[in-house]
C-alpha atoms as a PDB file:
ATOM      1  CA  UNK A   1       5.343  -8.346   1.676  1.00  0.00           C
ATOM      2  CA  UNK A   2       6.064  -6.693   4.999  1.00  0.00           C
ATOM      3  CA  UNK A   3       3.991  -3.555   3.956  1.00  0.00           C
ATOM      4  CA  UNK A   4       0.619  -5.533   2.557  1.00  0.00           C
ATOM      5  CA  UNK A   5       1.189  -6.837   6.667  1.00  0.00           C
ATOM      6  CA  UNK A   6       1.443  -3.667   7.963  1.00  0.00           C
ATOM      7  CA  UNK A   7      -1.624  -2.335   6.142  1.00  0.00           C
ATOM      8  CA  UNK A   8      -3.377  -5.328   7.250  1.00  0.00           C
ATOM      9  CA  UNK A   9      -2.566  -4.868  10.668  1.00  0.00           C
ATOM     10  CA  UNK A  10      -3.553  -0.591  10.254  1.00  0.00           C
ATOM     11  CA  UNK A  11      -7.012  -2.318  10.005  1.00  0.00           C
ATOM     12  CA  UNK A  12      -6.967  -4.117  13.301  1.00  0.00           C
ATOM     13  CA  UNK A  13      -5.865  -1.198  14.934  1.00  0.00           C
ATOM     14  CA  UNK A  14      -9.049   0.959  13.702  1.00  0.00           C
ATOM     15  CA  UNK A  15     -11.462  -2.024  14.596  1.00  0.00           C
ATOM     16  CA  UNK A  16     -11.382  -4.810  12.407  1.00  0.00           C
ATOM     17  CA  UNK A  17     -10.778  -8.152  14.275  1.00  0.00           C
ATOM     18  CA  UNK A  18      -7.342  -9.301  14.124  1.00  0.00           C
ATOM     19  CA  UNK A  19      -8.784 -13.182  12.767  1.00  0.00           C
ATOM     20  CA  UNK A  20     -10.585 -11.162   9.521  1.00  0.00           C
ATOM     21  CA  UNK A  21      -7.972  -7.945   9.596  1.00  0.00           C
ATOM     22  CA  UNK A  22      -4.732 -10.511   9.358  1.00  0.00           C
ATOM     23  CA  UNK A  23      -6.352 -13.052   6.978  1.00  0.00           C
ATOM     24  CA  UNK A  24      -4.525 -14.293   4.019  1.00  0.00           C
ATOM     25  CA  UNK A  25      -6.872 -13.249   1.639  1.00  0.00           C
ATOM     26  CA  UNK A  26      -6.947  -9.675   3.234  1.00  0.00           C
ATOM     27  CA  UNK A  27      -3.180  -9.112   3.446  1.00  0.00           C
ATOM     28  CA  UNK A  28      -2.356 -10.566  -0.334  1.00  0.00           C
ATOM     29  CA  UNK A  29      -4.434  -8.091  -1.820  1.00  0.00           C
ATOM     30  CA  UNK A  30      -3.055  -5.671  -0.150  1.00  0.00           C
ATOM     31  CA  UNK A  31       0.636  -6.950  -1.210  1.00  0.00           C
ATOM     32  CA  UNK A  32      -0.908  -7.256  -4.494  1.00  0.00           C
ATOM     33  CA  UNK A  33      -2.450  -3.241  -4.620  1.00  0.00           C
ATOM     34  CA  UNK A  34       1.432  -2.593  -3.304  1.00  0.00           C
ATOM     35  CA  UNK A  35       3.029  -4.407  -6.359  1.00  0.00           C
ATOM     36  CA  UNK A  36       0.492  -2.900  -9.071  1.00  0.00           C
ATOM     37  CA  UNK A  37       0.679   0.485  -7.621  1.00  0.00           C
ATOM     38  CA  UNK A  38       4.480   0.378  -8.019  1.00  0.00           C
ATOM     39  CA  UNK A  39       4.983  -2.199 -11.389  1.00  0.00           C
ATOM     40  CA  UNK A  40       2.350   0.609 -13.317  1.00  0.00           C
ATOM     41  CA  UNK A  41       4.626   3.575 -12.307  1.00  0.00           C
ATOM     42  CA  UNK A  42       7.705   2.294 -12.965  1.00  0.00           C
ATOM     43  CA  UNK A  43       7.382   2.073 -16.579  1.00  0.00           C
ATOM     44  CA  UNK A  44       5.986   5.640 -16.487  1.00  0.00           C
ATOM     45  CA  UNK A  45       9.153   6.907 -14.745  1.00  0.00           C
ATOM     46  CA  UNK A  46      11.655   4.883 -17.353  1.00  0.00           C
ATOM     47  CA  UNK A  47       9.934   5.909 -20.435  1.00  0.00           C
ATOM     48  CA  UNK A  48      10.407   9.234 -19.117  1.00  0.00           C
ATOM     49  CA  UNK A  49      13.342   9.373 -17.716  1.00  0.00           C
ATOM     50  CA  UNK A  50      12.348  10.541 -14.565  1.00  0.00           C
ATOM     51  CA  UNK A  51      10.345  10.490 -11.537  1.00  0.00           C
ATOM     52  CA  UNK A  52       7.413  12.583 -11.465  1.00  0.00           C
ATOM     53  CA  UNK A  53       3.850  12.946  -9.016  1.00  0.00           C
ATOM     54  CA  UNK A  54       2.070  12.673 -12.175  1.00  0.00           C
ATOM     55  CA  UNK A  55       2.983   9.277 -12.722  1.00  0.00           C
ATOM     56  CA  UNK A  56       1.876   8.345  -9.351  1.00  0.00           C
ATOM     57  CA  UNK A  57      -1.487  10.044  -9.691  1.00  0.00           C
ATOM     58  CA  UNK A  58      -1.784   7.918 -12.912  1.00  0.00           C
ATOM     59  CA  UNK A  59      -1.173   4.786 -11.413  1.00  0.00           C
ATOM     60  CA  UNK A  60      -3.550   5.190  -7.957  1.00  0.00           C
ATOM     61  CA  UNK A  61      -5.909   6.708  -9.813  1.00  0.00           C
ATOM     62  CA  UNK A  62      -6.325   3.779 -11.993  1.00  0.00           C
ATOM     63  CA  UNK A  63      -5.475   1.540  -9.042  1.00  0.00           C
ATOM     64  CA  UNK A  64      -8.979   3.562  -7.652  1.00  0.00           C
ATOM     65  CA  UNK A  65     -11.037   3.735 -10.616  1.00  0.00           C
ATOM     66  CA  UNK A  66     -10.582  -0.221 -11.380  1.00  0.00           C
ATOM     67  CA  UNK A  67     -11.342  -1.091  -7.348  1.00  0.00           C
ATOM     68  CA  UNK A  68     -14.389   0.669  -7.187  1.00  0.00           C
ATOM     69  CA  UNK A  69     -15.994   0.042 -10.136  1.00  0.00           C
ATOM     70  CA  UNK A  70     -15.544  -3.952  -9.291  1.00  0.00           C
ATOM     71  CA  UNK A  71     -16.846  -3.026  -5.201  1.00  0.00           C
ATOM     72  CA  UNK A  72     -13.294  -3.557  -3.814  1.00  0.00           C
ATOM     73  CA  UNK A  73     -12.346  -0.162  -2.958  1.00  0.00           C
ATOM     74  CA  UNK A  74     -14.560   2.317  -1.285  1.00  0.00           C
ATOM     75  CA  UNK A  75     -13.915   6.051  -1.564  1.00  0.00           C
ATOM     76  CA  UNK A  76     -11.868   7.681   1.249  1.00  0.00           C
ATOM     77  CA  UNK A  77     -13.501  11.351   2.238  1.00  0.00           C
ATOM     78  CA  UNK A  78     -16.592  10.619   0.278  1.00  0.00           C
ATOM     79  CA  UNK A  79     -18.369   8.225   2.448  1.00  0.00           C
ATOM     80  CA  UNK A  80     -21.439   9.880   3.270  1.00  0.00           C
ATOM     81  CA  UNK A  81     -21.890  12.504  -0.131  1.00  0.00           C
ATOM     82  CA  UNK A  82     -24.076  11.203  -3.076  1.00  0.00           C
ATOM     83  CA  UNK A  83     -21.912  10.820  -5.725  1.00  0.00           C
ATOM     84  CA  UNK A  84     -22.580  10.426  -9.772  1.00  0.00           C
ATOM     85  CA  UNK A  85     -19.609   8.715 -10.706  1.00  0.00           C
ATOM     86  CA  UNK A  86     -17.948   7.294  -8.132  1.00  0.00           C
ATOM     87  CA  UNK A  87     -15.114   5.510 -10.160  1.00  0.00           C
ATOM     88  CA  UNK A  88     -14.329   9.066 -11.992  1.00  0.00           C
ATOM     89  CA  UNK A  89     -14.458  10.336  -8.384  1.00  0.00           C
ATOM     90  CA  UNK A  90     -12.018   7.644  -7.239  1.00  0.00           C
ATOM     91  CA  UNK A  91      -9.919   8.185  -9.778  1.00  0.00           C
ATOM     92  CA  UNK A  92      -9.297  11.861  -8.628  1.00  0.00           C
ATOM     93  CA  UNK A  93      -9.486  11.120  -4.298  1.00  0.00           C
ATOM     94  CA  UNK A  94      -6.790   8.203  -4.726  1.00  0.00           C
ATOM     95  CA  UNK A  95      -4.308   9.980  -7.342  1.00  0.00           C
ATOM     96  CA  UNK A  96      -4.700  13.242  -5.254  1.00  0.00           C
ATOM     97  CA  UNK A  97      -3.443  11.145  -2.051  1.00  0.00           C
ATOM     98  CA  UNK A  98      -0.843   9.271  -3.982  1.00  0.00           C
ATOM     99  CA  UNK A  99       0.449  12.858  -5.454  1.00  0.00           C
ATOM    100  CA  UNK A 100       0.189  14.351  -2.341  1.00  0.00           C
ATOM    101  CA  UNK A 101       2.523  11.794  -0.552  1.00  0.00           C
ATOM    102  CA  UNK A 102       4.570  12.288  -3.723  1.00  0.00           C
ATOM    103  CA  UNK A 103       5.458  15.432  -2.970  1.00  0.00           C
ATOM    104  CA  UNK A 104       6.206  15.286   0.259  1.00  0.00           C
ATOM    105  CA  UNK A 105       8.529  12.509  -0.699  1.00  0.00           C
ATOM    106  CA  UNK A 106      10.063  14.877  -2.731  1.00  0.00           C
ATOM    107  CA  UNK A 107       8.637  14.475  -6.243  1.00  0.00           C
ATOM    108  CA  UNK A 108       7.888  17.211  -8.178  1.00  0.00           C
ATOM    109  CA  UNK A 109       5.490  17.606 -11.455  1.00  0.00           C
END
């Protein structure tokens, strides 16, 4: 809960207004992006056994590919290329920045 605030408040502090930035609406999905992210790589890791980047590049990637093929999600980096796919193209910018926090959390393949 406190991190789907925090995110929420990120956004006021690049521009949004703080009345649409801290809006219910705005901050539950980003508590509920939080709680997907983590619910789909938790089974990942258990079935496993353990913890691996992989299974968070799974799980944002989907998280990515899903939110911007329904116009939720836009494509960090990619803003101003033309792009053929850009759900495939999600699917490889948001597991590359989940993995890459991964590892610096100490994750390894």
């Amino acid at each position: 809960m406190v991190y789907g605030a925090l995110f929420a408040g990120f956004d006021a502090f690049q521009g949004v207004p703080l009345q649409q930035a801290m809006h219910p609406t705005v901050v539950g999905r980003y508590m509920a992006g939080i709680y997907v992210y983590n619910v789909s790589t938790c089974p990942m890791e258990a079935i496993h056994g353990r913890q691996s980047l992989l299974h968070n590049f799974l799980s944002a990637g989907v998280i990515g590919f899903v939110g911007v093929s329904r116009g939720m999600l836009g494509i960090p980096f990619l803003q101003n290329y033309h792009i053929s796919n850009p759900p495939v193209a999600a699917f490889f910018v948001y597991g590359s920045i989940a993995s890459a926090f991964s590892a610096l959390g100490g994750k390894r393949l």
